[in-house]
PDB file of N, CA and C in Angstrom:
ATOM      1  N   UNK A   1      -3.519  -8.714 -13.878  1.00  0.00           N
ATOM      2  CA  UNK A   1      -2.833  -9.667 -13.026  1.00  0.00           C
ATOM      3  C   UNK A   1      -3.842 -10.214 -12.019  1.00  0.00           C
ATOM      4  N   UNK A   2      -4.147 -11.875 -12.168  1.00  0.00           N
ATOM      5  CA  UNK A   2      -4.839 -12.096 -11.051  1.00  0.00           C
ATOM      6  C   UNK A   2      -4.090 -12.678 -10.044  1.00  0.00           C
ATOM      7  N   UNK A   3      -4.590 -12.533  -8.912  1.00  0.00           N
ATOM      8  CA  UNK A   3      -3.700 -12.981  -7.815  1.00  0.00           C
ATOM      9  C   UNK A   3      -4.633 -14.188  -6.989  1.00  0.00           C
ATOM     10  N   UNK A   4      -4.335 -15.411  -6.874  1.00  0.00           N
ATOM     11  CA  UNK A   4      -4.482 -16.672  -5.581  1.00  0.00           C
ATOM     12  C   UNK A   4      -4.491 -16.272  -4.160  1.00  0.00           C
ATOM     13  N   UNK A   5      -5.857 -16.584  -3.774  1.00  0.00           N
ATOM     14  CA  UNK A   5      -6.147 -16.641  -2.231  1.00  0.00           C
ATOM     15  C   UNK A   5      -4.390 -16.645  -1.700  1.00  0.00           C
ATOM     16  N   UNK A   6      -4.275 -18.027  -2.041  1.00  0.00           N
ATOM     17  CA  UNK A   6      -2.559 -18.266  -1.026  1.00  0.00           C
ATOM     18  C   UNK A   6      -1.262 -17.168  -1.200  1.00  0.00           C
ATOM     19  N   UNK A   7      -1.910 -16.448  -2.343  1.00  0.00           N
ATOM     20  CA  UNK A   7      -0.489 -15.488  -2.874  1.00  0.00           C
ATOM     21  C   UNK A   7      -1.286 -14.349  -2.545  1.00  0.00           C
ATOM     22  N   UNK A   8      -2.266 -13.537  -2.106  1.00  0.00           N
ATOM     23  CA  UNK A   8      -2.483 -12.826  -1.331  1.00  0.00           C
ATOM     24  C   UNK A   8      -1.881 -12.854  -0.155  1.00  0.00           C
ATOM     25  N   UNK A   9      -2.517 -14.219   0.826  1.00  0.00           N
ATOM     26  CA  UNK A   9      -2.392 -14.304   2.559  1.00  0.00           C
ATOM     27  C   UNK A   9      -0.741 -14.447   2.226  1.00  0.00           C
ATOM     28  N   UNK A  10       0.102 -14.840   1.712  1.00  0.00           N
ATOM     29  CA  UNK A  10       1.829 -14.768   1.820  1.00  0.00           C
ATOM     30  C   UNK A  10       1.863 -13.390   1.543  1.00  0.00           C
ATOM     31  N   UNK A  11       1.378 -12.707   0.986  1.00  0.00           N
ATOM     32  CA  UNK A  11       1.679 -11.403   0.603  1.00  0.00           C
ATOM     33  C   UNK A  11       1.374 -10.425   2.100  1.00  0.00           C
ATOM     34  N   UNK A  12       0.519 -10.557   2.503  1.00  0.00           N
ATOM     35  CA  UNK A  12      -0.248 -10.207   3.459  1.00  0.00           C
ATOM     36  C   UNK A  12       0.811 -10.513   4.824  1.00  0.00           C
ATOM     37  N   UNK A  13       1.478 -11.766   4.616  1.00  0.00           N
ATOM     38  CA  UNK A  13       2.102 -12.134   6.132  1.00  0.00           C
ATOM     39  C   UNK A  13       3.436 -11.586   5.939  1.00  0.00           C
ATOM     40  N   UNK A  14       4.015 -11.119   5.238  1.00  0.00           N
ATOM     41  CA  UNK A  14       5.672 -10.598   5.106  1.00  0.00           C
ATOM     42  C   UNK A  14       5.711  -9.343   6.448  1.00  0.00           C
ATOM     43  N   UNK A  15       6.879  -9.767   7.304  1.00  0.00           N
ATOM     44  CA  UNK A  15       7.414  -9.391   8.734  1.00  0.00           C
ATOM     45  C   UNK A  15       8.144  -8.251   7.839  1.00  0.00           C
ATOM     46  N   UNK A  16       7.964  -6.531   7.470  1.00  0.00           N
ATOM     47  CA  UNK A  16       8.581  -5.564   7.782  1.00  0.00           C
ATOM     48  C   UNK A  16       9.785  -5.563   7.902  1.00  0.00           C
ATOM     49  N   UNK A  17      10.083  -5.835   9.602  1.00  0.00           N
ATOM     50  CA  UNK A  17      11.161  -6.268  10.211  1.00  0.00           C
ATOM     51  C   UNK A  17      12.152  -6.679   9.335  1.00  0.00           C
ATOM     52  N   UNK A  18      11.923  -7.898   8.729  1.00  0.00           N
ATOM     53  CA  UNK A  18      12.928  -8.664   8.515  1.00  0.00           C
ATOM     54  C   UNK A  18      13.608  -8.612   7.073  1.00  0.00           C
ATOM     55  N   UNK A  19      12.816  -7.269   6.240  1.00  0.00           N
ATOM     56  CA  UNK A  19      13.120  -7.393   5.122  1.00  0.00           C
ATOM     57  C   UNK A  19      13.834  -5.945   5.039  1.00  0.00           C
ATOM     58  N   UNK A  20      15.432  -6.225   4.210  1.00  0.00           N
ATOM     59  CA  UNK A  20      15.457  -4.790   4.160  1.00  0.00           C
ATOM     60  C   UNK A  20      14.844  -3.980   3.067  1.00  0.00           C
ATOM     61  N   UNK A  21      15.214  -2.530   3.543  1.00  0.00           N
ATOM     62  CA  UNK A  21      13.944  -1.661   2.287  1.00  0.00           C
ATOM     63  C   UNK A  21      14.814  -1.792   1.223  1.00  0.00           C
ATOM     64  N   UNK A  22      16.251  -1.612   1.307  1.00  0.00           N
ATOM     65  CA  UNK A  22      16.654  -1.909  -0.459  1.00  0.00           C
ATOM     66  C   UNK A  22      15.574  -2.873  -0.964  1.00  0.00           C
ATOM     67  N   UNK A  23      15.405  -4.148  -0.440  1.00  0.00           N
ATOM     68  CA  UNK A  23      15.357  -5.267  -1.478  1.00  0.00           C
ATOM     69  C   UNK A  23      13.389  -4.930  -1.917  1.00  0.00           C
ATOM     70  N   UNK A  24      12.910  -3.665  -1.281  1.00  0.00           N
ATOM     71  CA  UNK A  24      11.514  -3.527  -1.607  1.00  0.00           C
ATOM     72  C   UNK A  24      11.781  -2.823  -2.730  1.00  0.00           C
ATOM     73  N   UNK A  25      10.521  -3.171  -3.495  1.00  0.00           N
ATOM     74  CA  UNK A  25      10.267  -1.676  -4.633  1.00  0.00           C
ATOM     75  C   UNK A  25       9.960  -0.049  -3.977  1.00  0.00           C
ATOM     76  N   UNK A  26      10.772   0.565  -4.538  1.00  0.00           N
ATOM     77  CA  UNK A  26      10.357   1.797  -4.378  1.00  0.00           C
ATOM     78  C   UNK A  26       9.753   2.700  -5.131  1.00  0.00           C
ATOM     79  N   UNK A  27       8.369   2.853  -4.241  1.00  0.00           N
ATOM     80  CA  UNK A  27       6.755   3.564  -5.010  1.00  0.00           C
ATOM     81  C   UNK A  27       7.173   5.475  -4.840  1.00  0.00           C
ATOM     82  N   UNK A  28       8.009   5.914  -4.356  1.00  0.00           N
ATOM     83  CA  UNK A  28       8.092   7.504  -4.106  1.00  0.00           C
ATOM     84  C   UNK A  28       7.619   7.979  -5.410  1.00  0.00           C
ATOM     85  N   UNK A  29       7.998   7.668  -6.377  1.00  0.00           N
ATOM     86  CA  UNK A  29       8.075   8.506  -7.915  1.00  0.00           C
ATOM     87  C   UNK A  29       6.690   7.825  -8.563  1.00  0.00           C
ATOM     88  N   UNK A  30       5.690   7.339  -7.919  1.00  0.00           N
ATOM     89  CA  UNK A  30       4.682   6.326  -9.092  1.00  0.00           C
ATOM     90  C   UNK A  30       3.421   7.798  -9.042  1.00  0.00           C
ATOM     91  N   UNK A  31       2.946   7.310 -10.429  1.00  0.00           N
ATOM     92  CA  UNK A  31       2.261   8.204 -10.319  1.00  0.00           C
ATOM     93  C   UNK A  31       1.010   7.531 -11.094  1.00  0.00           C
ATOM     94  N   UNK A  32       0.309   7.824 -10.980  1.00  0.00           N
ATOM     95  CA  UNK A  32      -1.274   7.096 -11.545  1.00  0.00           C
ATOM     96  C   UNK A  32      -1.380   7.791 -12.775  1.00  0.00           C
ATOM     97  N   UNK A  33      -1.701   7.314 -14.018  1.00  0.00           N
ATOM     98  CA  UNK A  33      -2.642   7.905 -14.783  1.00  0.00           C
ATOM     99  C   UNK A  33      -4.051   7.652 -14.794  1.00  0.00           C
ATOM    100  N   UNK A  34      -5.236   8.693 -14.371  1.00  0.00           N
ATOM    101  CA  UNK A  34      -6.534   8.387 -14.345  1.00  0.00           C
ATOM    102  C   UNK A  34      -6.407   8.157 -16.158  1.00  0.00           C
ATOM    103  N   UNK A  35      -5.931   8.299 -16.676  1.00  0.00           N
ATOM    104  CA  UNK A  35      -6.782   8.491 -18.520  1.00  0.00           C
ATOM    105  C   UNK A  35      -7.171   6.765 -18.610  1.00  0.00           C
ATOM    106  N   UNK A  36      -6.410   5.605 -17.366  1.00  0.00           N
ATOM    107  CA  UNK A  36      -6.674   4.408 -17.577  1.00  0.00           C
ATOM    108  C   UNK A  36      -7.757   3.901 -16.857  1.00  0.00           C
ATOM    109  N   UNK A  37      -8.279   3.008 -17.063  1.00  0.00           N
ATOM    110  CA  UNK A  37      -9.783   2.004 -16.444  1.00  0.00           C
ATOM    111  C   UNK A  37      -8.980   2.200 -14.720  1.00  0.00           C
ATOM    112  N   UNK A  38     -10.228   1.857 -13.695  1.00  0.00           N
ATOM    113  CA  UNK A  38      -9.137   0.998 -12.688  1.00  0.00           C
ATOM    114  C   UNK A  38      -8.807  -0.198 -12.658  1.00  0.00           C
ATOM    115  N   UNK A  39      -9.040  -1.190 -13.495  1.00  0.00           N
ATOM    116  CA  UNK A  39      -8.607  -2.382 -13.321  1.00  0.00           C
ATOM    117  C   UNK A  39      -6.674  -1.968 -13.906  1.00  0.00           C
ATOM    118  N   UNK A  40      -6.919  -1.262 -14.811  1.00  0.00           N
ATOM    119  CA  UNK A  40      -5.612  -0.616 -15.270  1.00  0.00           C
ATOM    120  C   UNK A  40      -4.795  -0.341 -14.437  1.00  0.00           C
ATOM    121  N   UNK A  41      -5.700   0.584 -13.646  1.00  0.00           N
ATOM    122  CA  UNK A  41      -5.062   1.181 -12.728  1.00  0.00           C
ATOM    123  C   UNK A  41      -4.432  -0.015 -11.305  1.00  0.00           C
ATOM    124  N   UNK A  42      -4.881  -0.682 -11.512  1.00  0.00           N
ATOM    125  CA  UNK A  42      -4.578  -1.888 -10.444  1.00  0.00           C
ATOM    126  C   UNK A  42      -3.243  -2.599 -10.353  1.00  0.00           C
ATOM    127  N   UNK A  43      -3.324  -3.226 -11.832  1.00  0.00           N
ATOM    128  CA  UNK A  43      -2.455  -3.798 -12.237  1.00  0.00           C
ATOM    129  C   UNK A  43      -1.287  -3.238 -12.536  1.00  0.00           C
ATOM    130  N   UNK A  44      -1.056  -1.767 -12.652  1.00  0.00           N
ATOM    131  CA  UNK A  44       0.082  -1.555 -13.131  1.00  0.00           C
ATOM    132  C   UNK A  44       0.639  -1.047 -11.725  1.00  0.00           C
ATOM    133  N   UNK A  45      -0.172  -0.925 -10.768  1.00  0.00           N
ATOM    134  CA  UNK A  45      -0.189  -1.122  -9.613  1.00  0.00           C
ATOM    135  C   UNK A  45       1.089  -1.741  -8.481  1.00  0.00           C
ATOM    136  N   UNK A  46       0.180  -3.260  -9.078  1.00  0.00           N
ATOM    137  CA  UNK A  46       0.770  -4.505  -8.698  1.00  0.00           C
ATOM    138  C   UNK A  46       2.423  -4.800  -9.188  1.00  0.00           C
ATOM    139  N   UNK A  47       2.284  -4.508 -10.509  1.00  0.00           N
ATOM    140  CA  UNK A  47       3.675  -4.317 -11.538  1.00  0.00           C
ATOM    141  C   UNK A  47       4.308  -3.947 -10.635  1.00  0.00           C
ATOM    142  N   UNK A  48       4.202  -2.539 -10.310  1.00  0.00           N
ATOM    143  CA  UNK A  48       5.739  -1.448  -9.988  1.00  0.00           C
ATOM    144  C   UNK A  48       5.993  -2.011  -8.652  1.00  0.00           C
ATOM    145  N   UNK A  49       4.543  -2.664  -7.832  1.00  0.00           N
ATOM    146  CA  UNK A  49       4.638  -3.000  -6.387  1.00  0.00           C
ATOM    147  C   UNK A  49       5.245  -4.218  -5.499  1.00  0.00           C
ATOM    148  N   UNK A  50       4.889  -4.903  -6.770  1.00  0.00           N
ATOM    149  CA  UNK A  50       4.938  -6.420  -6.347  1.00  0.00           C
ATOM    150  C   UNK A  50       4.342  -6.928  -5.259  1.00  0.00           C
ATOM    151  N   UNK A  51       3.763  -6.542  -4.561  1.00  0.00           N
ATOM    152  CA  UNK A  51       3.462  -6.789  -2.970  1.00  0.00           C
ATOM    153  C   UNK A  51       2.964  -5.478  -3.004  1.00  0.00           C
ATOM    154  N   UNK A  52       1.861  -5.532  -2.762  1.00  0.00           N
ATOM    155  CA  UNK A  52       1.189  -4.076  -2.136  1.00  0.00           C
ATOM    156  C   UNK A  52       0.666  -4.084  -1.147  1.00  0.00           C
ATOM    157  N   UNK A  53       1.093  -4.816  -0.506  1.00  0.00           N
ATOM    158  CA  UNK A  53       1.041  -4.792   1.597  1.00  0.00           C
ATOM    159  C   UNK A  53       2.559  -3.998   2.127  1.00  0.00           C
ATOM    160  N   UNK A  54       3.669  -4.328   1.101  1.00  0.00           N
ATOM    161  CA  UNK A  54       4.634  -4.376   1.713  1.00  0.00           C
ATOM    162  C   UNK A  54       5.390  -3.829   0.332  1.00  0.00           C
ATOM    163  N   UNK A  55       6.160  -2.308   0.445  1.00  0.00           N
ATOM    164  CA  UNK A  55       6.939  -1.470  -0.426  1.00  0.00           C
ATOM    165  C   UNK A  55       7.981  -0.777   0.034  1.00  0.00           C
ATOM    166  N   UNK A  56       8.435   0.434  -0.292  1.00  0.00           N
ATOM    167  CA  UNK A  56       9.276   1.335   0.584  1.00  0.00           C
ATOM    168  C   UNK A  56       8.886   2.989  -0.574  1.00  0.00           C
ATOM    169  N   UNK A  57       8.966   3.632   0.181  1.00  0.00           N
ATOM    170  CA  UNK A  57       8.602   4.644  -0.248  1.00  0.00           C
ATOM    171  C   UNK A  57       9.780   5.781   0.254  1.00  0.00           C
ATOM    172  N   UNK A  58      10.857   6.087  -0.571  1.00  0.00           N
ATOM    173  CA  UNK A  58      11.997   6.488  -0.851  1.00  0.00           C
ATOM    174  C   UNK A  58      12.841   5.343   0.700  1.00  0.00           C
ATOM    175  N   UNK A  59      13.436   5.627   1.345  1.00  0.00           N
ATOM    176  CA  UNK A  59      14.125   4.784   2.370  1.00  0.00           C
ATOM    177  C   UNK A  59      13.313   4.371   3.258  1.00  0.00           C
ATOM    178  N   UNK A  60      12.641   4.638   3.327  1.00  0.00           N
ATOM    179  CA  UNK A  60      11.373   3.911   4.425  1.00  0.00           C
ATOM    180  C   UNK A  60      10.780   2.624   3.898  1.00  0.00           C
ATOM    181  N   UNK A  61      10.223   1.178   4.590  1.00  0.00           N
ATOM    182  CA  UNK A  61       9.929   0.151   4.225  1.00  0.00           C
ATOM    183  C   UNK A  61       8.551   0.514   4.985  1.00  0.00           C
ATOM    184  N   UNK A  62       7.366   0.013   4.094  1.00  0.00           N
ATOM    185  CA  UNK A  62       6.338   0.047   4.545  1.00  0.00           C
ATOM    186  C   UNK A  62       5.157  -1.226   4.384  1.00  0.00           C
ATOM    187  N   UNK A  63       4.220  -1.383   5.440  1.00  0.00           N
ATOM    188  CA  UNK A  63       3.697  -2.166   5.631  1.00  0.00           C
ATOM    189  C   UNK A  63       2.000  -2.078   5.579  1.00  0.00           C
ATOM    190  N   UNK A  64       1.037  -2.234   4.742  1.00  0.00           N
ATOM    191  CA  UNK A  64      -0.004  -1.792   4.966  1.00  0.00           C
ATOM    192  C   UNK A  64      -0.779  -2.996   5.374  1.00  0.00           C
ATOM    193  N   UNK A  65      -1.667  -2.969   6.251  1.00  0.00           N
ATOM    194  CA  UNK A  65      -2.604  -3.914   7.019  1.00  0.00           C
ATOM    195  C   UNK A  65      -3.771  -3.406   7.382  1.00  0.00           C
ATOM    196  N   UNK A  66      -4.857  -3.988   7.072  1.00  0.00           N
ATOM    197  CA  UNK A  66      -6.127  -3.446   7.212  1.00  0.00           C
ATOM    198  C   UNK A  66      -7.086  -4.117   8.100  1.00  0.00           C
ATOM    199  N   UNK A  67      -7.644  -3.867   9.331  1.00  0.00           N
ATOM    200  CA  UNK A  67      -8.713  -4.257  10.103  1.00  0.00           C
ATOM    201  C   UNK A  67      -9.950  -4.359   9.494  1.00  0.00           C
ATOM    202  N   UNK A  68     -10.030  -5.950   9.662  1.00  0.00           N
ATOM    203  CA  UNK A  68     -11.930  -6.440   9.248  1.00  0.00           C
ATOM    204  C   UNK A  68     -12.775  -5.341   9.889  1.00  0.00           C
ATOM    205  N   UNK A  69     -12.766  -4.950  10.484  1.00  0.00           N
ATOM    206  CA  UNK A  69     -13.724  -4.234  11.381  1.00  0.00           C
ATOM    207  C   UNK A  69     -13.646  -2.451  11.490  1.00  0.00           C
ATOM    208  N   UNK A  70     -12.576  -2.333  11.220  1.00  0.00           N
ATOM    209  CA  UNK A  70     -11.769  -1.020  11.278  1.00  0.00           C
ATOM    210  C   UNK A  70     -12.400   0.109  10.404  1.00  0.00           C
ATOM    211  N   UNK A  71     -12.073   1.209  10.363  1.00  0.00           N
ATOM    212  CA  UNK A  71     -12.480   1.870   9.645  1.00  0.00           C
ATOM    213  C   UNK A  71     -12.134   2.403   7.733  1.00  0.00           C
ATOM    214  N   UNK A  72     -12.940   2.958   6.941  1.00  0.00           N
ATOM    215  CA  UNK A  72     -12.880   2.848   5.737  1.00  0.00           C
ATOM    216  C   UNK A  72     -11.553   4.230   5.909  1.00  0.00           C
ATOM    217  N   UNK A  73     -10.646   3.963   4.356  1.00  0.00           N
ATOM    218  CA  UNK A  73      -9.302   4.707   4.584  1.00  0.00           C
ATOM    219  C   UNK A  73      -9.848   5.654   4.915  1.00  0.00           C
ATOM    220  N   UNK A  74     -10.890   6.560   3.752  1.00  0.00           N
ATOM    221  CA  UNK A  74     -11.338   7.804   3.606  1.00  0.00           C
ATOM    222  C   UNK A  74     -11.308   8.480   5.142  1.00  0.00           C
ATOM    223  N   UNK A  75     -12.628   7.369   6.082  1.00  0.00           N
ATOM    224  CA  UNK A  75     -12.462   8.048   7.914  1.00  0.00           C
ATOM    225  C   UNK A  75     -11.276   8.220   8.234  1.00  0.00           C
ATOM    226  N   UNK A  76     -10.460   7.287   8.257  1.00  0.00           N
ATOM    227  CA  UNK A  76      -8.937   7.487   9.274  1.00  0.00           C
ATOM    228  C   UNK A  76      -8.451   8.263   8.461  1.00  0.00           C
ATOM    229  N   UNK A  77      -8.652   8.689   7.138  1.00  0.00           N
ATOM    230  CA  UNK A  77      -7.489   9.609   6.804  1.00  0.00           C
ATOM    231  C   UNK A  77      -8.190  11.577   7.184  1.00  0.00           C
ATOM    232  N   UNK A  78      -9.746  11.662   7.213  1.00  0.00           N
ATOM    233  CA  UNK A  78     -10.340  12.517   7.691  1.00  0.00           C
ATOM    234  C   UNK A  78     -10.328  12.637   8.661  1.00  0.00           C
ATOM    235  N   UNK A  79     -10.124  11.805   9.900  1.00  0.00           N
ATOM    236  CA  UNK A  79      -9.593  11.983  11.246  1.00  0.00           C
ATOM    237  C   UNK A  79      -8.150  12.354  11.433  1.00  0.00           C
ATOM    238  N   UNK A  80      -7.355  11.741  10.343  1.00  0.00           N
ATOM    239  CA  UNK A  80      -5.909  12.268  10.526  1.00  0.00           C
ATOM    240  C   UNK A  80      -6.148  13.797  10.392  1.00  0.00           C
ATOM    241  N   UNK A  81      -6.506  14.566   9.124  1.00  0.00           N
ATOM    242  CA  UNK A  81      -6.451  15.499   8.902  1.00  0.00           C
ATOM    243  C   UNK A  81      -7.342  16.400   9.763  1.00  0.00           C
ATOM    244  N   UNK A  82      -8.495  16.335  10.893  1.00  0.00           N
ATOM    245  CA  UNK A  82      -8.720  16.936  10.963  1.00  0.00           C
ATOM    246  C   UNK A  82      -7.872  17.002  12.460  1.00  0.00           C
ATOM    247  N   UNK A  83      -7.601  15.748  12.829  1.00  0.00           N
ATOM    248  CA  UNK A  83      -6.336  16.201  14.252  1.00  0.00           C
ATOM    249  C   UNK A  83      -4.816  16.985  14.042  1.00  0.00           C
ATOM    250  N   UNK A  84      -4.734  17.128  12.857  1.00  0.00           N
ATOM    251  CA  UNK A  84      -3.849  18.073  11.817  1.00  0.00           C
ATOM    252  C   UNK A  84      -4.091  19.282  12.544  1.00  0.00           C
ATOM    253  N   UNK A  85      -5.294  19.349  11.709  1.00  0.00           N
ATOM    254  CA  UNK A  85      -6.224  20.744  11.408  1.00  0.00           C
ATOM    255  C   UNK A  85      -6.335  21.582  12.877  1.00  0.00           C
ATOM    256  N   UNK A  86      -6.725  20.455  14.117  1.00  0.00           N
ATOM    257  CA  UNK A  86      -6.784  21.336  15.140  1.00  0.00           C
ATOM    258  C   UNK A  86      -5.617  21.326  16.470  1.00  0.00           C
ATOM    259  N   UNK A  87      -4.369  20.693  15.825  1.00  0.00           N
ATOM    260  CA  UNK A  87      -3.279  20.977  15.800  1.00  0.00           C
ATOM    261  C   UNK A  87      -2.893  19.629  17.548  1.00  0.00           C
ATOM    262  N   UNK A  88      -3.943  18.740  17.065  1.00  0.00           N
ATOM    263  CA  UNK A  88      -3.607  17.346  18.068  1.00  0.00           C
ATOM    264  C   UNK A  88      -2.449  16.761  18.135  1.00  0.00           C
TER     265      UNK A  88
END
């Protein structure tokens, strides 16, 4: 599936808020098979997601947004875990 500059940035601008989570796909149950390429892995992705800025993950509606500048997931998610870890 390729996706258009303009059908990214619309994808990208959907308000959370205003959408309820019924009407999102719900990703709780997805599960990856590595045995596929990642472009595979992308697309089937996109399929179950439709929007992969914006899903719900069992009743929760979720929104992902990423800072130009910000850090790579891997850091923020190693900072999550280690303020876990020392019980922050």
């Amino acid at each position: 599936m390729k996706l258009t500059a303009q059908e990214v940035i619309k994808m990208k601008s959907v308000n959370i808020g205003a959408v309820s989570a019924d009407l999102l796909p719900d990703l709780s149950g997805m599960a990856f098979d590595h045995r596929m390429d990642r472009k595979e892995r992308m697309s089937a992705f996109l399929r179950q997601a439709a929007n992969p800025y914006c899903f719900r993950v069992g009743g929760v509606g979720v929104k992902i947004e990423f800072a130009e500048d910000g850090p790579t997931l891997q850091d923020a998610l190693c900072a999550f875990l280690l303020r876990q870890y020392s019980g922050l």
